[in-house]
C-alpha atoms as a PDB file:
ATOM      1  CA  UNK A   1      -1.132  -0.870   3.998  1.00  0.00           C
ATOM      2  CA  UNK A   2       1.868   0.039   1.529  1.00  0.00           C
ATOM      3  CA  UNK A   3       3.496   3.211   1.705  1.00  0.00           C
ATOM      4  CA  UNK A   4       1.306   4.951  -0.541  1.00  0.00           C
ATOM      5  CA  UNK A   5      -1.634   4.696   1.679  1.00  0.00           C
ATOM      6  CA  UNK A   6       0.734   5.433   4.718  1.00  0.00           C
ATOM      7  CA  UNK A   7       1.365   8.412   2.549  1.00  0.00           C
ATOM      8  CA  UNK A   8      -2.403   9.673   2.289  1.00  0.00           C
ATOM      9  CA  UNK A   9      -3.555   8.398   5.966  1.00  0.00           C
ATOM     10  CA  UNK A  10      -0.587  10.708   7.341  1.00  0.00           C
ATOM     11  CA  UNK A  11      -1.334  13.498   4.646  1.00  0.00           C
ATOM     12  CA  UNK A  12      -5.031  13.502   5.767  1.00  0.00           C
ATOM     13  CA  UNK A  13      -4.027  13.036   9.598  1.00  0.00           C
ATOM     14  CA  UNK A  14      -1.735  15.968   9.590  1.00  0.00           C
ATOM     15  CA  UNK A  15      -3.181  18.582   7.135  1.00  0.00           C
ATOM     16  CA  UNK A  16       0.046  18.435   5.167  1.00  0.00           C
ATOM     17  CA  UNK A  17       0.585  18.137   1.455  1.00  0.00           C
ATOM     18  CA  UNK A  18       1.307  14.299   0.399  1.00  0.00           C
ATOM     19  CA  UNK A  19       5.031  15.135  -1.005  1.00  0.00           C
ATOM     20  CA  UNK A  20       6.059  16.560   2.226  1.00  0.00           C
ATOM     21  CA  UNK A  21       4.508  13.679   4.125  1.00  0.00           C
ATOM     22  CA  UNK A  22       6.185  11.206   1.868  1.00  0.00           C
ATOM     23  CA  UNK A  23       9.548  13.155   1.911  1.00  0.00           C
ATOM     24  CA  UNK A  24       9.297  12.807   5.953  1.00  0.00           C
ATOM     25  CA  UNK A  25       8.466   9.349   5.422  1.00  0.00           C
ATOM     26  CA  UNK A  26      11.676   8.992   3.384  1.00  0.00           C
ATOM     27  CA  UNK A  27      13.808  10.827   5.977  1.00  0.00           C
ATOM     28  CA  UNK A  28      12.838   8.108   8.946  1.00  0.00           C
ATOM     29  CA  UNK A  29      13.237   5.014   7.030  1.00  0.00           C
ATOM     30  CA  UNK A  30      16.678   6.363   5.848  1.00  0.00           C
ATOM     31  CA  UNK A  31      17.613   7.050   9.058  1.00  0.00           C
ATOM     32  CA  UNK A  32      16.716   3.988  10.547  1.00  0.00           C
ATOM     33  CA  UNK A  33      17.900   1.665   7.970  1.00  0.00           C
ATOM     34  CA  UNK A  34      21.472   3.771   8.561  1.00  0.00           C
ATOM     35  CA  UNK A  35      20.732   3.138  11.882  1.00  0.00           C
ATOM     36  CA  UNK A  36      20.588  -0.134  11.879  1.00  0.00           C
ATOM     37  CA  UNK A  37      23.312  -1.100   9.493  1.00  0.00           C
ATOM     38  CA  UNK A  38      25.902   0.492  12.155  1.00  0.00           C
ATOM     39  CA  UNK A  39      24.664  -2.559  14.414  1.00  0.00           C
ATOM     40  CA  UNK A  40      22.581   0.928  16.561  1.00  0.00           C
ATOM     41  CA  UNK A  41      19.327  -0.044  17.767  1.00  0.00           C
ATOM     42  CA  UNK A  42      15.987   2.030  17.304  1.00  0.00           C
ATOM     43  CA  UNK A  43      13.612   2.146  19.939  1.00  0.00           C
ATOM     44  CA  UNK A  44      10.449   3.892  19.666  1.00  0.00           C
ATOM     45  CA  UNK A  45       8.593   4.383  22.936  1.00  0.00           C
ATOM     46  CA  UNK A  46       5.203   2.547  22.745  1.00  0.00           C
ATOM     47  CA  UNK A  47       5.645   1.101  19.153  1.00  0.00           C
ATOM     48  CA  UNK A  48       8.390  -1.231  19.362  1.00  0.00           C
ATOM     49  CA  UNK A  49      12.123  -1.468  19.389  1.00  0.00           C
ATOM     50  CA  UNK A  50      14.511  -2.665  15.854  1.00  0.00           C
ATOM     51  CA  UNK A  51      17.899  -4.146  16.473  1.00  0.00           C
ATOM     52  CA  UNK A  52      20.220  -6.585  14.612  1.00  0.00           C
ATOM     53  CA  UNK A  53      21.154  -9.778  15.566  1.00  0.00           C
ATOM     54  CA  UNK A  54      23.407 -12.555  14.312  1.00  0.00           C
ATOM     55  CA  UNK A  55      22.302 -16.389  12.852  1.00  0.00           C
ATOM     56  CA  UNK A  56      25.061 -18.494  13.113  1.00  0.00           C
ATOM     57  CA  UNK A  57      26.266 -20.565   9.730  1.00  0.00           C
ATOM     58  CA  UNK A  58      24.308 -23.662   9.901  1.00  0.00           C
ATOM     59  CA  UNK A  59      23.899 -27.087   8.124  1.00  0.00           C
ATOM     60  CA  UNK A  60      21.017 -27.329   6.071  1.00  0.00           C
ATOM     61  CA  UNK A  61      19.467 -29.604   3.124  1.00  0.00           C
ATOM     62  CA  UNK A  62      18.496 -29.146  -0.762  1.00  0.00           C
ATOM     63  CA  UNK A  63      15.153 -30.571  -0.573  1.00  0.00           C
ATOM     64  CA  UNK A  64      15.727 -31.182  -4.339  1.00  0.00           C
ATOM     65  CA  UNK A  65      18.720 -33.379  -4.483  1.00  0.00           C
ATOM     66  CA  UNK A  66      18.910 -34.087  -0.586  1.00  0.00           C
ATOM     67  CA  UNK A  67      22.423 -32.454  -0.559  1.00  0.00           C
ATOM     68  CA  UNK A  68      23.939 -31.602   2.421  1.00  0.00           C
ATOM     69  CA  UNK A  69      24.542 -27.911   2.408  1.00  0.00           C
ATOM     70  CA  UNK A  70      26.191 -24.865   4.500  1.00  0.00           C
ATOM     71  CA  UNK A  71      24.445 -22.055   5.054  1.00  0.00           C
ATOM     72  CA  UNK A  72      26.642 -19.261   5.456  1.00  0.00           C
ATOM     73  CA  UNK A  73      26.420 -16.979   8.775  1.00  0.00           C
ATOM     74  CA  UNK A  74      23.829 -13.745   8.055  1.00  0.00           C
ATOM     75  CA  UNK A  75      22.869 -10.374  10.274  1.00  0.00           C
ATOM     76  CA  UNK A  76      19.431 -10.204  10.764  1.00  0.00           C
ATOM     77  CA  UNK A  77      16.681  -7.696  11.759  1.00  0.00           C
ATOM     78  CA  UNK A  78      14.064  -8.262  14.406  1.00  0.00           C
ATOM     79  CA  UNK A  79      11.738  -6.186  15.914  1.00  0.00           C
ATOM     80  CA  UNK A  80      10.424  -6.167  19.054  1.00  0.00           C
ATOM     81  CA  UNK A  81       6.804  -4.824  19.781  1.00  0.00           C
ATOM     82  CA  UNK A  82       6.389  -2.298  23.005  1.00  0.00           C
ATOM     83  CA  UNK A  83       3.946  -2.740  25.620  1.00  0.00           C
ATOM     84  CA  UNK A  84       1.582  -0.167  24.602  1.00  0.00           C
ATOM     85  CA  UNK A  85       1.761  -1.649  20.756  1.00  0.00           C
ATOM     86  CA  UNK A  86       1.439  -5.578  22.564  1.00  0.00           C
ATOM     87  CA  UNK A  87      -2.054  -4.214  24.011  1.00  0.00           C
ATOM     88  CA  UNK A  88      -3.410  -2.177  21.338  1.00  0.00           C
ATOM     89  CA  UNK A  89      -3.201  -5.258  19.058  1.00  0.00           C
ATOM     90  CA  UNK A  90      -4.880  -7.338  21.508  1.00  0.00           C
ATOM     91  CA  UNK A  91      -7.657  -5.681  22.860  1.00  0.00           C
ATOM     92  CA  UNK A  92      -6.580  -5.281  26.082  1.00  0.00           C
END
């Protein structure tokens, strides 16, 4: 699903016209990605939880020359899923 269709699914859920849903839609990923590049976490009871972590610089390789390379230190995001979320997906 892109955010198009997430558009129209929430449009037809909701009763409410598509350019509010997808200004709405707009408004939360904003807010979130703000969120999380203050280093905040989001949690969302029963969906999951977003947070930032840290990956250490690391040695790597070029796989085209072989070449011993650094790979510089990078924030990351990761999500975690909730419980509810964990069971929907699998059946339970």
């Amino acid at each position: 699903m892109n955010k198009q269709e997430l558009v129209d699914a929430v449009a037809a859920a909701t009763g409410d016209t598509k350019s509010s849903v997808g200004e709405a839609i707009d408004a939360i990923l904003d807010v979130v990605t703000t969120t999380l590049a203050r280093g905040d976490t989001v949690q969302l009871i029963g969906f999951g939880s977003f947070s930032t972590g840290a990956r250490a610089e690391r040695a790597g390789r070029n796989p085209s020359t072989g070449e011993t390379i650094t790979i510089p230190a990078a924030k990351t995001v990761k999500f975690t899923a909730g419980k509810s979320f964990k069971d929907l997906v699998n059946g339970a």
